[in-house]
PDB file of N, CA and C in Angstrom:
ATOM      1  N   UNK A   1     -35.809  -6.999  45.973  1.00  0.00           N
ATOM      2  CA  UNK A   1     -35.159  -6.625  47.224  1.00  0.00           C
ATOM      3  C   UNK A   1     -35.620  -5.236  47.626  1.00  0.00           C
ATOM      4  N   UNK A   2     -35.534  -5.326  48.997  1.00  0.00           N
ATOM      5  CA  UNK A   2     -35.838  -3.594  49.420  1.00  0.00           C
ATOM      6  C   UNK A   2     -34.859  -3.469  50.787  1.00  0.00           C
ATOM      7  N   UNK A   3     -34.926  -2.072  51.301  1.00  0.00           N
ATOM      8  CA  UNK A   3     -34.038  -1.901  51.844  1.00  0.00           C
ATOM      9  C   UNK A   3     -35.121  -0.980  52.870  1.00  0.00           C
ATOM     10  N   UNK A   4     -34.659  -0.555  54.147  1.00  0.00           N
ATOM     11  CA  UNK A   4     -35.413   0.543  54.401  1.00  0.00           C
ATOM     12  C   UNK A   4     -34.309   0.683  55.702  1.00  0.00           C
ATOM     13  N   UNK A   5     -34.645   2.421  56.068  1.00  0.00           N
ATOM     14  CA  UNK A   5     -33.895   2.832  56.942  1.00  0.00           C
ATOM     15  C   UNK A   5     -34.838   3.611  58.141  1.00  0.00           C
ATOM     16  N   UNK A   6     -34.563   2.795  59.024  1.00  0.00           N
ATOM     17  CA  UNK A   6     -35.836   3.189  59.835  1.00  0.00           C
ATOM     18  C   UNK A   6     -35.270   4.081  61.414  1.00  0.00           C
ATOM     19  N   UNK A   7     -35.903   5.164  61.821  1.00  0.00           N
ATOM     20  CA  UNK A   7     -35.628   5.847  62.602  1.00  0.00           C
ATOM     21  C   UNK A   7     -36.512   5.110  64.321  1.00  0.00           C
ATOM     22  N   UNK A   8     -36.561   5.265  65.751  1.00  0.00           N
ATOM     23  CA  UNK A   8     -37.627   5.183  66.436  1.00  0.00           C
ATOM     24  C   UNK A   8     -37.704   6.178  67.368  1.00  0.00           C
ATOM     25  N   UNK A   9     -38.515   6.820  67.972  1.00  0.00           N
ATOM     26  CA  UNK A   9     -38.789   8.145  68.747  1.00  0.00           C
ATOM     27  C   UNK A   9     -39.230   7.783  69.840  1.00  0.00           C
ATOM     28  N   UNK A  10     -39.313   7.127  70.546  1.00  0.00           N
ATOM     29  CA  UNK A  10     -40.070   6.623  72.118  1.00  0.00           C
ATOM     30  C   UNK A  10     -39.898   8.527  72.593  1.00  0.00           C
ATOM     31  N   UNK A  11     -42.002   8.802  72.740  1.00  0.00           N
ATOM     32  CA  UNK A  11     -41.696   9.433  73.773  1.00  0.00           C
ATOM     33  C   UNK A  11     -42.789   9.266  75.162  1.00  0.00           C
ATOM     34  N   UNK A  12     -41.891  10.589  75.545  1.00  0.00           N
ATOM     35  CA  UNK A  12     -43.161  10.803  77.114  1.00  0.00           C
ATOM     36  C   UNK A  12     -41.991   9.654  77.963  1.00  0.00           C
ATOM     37  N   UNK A  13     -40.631   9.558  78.087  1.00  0.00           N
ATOM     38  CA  UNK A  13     -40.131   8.542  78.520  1.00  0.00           C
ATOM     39  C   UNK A  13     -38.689   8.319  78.851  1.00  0.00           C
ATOM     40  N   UNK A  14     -38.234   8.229  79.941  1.00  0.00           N
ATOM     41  CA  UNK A  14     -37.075   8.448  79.985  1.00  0.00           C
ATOM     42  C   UNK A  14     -36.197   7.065  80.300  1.00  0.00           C
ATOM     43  N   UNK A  15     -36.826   6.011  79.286  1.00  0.00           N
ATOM     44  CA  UNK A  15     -36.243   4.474  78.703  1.00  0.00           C
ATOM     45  C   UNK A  15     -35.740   4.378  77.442  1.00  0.00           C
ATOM     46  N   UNK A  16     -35.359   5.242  76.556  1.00  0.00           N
ATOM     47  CA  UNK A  16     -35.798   6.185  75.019  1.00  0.00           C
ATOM     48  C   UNK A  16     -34.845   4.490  74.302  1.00  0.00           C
ATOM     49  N   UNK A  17     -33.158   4.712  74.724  1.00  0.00           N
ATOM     50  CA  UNK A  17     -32.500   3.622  74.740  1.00  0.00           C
ATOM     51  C   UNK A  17     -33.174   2.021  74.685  1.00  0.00           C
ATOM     52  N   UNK A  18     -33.503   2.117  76.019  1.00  0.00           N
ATOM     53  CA  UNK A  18     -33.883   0.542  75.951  1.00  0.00           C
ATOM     54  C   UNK A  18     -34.912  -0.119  75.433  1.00  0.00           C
ATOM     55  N   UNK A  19     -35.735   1.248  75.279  1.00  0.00           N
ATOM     56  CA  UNK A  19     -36.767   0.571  74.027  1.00  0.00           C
ATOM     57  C   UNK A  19     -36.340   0.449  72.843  1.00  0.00           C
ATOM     58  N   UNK A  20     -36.093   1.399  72.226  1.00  0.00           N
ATOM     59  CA  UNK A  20     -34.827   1.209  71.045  1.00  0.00           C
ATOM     60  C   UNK A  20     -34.425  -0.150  70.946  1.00  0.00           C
ATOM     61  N   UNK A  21     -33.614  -0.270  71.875  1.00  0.00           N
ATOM     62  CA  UNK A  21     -32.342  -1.832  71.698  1.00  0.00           C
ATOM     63  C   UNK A  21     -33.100  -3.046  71.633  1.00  0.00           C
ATOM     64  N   UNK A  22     -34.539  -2.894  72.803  1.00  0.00           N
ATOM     65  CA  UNK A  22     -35.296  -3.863  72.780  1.00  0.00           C
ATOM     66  C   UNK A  22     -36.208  -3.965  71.266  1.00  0.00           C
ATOM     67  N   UNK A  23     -36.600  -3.338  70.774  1.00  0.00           N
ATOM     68  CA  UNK A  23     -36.998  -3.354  69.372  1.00  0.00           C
ATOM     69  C   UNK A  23     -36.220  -3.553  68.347  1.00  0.00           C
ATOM     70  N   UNK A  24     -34.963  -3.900  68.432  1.00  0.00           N
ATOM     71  CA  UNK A  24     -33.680  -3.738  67.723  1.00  0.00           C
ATOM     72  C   UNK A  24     -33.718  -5.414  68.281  1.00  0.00           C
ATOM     73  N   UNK A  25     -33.765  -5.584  68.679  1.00  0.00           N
ATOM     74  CA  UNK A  25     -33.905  -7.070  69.212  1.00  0.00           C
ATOM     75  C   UNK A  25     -34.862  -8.262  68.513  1.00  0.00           C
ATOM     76  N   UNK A  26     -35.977  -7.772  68.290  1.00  0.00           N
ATOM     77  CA  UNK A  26     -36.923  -8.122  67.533  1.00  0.00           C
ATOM     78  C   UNK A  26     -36.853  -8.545  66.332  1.00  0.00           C
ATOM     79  N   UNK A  27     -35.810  -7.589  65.492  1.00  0.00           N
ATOM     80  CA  UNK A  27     -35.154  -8.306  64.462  1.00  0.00           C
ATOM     81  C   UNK A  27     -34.660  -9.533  64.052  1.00  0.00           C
ATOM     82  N   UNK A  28     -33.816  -9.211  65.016  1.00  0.00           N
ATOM     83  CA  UNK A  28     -33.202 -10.154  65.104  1.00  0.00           C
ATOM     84  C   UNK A  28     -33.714 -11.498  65.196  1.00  0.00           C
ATOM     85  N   UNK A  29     -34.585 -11.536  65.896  1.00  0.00           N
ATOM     86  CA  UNK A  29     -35.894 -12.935  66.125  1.00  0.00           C
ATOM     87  C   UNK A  29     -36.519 -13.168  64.870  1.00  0.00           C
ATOM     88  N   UNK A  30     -36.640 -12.106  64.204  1.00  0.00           N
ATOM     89  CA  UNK A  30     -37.521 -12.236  63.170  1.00  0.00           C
ATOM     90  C   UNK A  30     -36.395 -12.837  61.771  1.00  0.00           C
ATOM     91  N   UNK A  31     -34.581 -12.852  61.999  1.00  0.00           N
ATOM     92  CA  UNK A  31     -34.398 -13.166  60.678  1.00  0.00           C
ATOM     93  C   UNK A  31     -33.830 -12.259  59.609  1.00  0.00           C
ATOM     94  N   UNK A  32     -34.002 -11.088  60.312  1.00  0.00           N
ATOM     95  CA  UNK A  32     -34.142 -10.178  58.975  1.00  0.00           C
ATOM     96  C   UNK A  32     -32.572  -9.761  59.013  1.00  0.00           C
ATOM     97  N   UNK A  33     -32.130  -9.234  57.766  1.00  0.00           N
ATOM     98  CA  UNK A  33     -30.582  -8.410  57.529  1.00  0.00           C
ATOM     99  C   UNK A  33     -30.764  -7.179  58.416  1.00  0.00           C
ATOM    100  N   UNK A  34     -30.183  -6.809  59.377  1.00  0.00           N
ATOM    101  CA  UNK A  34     -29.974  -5.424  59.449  1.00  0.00           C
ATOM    102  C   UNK A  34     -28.666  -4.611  60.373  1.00  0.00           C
ATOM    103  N   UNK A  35     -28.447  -3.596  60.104  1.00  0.00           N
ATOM    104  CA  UNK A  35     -27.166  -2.767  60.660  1.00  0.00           C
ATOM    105  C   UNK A  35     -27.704  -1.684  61.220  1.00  0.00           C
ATOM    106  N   UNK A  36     -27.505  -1.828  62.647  1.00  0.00           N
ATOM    107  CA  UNK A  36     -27.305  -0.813  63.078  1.00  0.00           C
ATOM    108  C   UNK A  36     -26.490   0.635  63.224  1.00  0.00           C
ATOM    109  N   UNK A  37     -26.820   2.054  62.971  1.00  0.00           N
ATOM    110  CA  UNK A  37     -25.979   2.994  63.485  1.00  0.00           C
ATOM    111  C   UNK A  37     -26.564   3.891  64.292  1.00  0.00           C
ATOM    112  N   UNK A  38     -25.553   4.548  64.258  1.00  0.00           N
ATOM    113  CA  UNK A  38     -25.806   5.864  65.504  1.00  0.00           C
ATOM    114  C   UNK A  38     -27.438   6.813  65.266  1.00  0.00           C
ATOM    115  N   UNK A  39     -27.843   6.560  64.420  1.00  0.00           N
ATOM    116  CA  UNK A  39     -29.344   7.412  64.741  1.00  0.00           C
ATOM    117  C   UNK A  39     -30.130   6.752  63.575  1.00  0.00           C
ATOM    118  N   UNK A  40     -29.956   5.429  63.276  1.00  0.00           N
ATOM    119  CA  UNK A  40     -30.903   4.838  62.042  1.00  0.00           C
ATOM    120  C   UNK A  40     -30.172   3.551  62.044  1.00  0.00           C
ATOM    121  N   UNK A  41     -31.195   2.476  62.086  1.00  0.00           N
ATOM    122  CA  UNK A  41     -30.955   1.368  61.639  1.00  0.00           C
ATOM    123  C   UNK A  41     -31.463   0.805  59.803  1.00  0.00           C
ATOM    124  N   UNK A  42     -30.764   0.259  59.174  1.00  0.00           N
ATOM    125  CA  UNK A  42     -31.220  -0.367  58.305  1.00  0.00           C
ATOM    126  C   UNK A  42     -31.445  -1.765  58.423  1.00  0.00           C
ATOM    127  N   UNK A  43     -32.433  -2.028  57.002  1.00  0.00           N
ATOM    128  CA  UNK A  43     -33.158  -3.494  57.335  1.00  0.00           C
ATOM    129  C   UNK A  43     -33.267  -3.805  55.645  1.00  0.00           C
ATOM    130  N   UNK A  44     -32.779  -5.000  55.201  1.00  0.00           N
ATOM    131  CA  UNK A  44     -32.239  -5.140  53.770  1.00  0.00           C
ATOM    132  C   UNK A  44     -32.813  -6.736  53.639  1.00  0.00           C
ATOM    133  N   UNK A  45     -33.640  -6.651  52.622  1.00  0.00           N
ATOM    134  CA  UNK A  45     -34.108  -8.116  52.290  1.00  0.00           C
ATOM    135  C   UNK A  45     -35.032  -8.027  51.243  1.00  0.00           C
ATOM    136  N   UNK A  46     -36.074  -9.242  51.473  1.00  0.00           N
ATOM    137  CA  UNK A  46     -37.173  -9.324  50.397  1.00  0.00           C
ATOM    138  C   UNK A  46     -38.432  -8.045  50.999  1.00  0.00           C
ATOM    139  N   UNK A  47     -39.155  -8.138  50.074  1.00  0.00           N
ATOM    140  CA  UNK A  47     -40.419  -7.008  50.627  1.00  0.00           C
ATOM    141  C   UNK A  47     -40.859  -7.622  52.016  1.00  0.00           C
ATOM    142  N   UNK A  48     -40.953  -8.946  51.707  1.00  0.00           N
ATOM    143  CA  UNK A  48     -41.910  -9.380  53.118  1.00  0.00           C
ATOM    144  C   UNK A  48     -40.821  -9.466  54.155  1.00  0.00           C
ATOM    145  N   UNK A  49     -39.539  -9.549  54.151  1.00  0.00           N
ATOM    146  CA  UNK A  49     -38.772  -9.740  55.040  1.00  0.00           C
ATOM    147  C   UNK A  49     -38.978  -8.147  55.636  1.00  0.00           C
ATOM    148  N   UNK A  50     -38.657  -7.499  54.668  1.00  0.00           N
ATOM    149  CA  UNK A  50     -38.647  -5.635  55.282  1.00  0.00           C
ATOM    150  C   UNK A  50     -39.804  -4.884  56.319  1.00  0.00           C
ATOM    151  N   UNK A  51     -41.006  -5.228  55.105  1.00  0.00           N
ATOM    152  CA  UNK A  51     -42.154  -4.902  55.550  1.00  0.00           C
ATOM    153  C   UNK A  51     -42.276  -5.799  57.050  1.00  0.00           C
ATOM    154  N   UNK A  52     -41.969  -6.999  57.126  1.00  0.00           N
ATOM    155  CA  UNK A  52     -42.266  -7.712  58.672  1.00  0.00           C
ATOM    156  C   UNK A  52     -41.440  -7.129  59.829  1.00  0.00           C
ATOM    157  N   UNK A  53     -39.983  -6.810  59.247  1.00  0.00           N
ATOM    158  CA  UNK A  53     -39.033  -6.347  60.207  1.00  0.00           C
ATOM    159  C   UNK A  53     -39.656  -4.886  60.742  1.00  0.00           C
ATOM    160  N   UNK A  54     -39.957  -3.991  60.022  1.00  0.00           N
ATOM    161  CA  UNK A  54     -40.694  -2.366  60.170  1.00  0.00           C
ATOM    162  C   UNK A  54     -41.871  -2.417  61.166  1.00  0.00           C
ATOM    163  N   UNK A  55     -42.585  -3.783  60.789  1.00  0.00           N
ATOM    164  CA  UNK A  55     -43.886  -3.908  61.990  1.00  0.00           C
ATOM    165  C   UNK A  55     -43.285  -4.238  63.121  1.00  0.00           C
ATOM    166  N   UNK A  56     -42.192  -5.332  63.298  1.00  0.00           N
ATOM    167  CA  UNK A  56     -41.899  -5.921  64.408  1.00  0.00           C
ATOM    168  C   UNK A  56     -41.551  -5.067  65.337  1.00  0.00           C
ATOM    169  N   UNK A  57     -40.438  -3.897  64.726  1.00  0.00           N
ATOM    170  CA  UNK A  57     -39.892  -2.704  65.581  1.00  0.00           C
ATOM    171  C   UNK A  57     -40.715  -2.081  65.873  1.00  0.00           C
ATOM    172  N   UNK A  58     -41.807  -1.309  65.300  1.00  0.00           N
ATOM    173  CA  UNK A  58     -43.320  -0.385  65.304  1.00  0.00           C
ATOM    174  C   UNK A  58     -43.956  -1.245  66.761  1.00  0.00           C
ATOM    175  N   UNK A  59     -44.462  -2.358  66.494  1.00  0.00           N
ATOM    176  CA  UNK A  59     -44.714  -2.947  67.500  1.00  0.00           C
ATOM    177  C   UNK A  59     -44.347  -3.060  69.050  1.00  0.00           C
ATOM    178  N   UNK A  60     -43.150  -3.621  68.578  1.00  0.00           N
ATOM    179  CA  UNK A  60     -42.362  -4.073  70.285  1.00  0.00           C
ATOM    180  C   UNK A  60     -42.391  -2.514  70.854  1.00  0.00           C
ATOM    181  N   UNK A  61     -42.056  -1.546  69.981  1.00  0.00           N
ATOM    182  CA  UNK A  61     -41.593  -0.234  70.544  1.00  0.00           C
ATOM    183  C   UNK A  61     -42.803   0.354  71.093  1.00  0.00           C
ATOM    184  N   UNK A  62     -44.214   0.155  70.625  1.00  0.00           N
ATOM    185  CA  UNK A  62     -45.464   0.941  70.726  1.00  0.00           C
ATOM    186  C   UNK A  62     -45.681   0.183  71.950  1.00  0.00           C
ATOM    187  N   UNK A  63     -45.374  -0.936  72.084  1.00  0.00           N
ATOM    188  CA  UNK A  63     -45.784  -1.875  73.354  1.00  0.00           C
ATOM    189  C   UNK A  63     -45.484  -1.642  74.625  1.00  0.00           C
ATOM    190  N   UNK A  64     -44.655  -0.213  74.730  1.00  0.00           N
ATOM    191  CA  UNK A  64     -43.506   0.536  75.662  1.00  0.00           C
ATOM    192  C   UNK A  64     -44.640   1.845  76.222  1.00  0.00           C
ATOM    193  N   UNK A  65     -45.281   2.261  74.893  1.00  0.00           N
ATOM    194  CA  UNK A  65     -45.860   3.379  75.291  1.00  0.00           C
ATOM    195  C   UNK A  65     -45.612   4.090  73.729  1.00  0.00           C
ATOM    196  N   UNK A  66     -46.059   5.288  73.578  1.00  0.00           N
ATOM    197  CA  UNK A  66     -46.401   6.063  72.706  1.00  0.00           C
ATOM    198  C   UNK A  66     -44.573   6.326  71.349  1.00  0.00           C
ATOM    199  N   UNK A  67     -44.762   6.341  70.453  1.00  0.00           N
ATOM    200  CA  UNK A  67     -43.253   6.231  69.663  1.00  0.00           C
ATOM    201  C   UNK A  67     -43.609   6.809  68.117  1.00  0.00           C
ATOM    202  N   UNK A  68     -42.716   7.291  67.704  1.00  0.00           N
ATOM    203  CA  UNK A  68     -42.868   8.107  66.613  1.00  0.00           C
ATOM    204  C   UNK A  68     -41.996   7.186  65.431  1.00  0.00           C
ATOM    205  N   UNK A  69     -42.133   7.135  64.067  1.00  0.00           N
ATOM    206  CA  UNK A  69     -41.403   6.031  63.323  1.00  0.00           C
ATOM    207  C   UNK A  69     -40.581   6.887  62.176  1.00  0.00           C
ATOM    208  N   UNK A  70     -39.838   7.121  61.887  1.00  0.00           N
ATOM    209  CA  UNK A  70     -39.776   7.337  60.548  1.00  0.00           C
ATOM    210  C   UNK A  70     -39.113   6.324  59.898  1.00  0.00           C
ATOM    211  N   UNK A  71     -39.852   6.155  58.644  1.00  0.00           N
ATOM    212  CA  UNK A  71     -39.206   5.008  57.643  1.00  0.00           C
ATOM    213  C   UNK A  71     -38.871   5.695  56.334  1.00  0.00           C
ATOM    214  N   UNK A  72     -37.359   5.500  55.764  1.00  0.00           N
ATOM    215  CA  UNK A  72     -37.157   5.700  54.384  1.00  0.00           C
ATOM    216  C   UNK A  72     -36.856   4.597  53.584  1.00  0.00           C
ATOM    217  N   UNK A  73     -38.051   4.346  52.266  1.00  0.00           N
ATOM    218  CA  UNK A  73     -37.762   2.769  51.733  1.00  0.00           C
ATOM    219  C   UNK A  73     -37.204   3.400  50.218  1.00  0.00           C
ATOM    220  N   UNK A  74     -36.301   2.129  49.719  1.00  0.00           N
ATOM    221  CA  UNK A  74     -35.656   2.217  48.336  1.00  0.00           C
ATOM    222  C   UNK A  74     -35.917   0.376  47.650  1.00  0.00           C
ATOM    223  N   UNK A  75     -36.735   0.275  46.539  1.00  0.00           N
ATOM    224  CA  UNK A  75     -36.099  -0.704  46.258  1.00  0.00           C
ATOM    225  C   UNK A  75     -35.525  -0.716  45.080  1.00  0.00           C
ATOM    226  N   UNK A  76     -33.993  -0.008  45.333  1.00  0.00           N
ATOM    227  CA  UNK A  76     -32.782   0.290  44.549  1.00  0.00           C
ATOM    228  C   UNK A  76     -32.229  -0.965  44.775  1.00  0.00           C
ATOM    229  N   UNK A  77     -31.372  -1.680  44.005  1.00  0.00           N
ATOM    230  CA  UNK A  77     -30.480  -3.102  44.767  1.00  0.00           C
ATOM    231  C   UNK A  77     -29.519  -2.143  45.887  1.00  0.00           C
ATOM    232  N   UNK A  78     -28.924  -2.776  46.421  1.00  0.00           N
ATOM    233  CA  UNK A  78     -28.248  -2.547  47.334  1.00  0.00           C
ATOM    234  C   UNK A  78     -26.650  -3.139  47.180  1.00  0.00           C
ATOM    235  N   UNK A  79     -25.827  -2.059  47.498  1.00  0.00           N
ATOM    236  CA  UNK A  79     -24.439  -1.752  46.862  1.00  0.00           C
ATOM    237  C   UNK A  79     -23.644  -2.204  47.774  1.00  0.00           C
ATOM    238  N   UNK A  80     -22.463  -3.329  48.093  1.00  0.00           N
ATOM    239  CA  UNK A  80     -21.649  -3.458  49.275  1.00  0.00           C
ATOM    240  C   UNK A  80     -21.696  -4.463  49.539  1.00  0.00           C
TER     241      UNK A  80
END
């Protein structure tokens, strides 16, 4: 299992939100576990589930225009 907590930065853009939500969306299509909060979403599954969910958001979001990523990965199990 892995987990990762992924940040997104849309810039040059004053859609910052709806690219966000729309990449946050993507997930969801794709399957994957994840929770949203106020300045980081997490994404909790197998490697390939994680690793696919991280591209999908990277993607849809870059597809907007220029976006900055940060990702923090653990594969600690996951508590809760």
């Amino acid at each position: 299992m892995l987990s990762a907590e992924v940040s997104l930065y849309p810039q040059k853009t004053t859609r910052a939100s709806e690219i966000i939500n729309d990449s946050i969306q993507s997930l969801a299509r794709q399957g994957v576990s994840y929770n949203v909060g106020p300045i980081s979403t997490e994404i909790h599954g197998t490697e390939e589930q994680v690793w696919t969910g991280i591209r999908s958001l990277f993607d849809r979001a870059s597809s907007a225009g220029e976006v900055s990523m940060v990702v923090t990965l653990s594969n600690a199990a996951r508590k809760g």
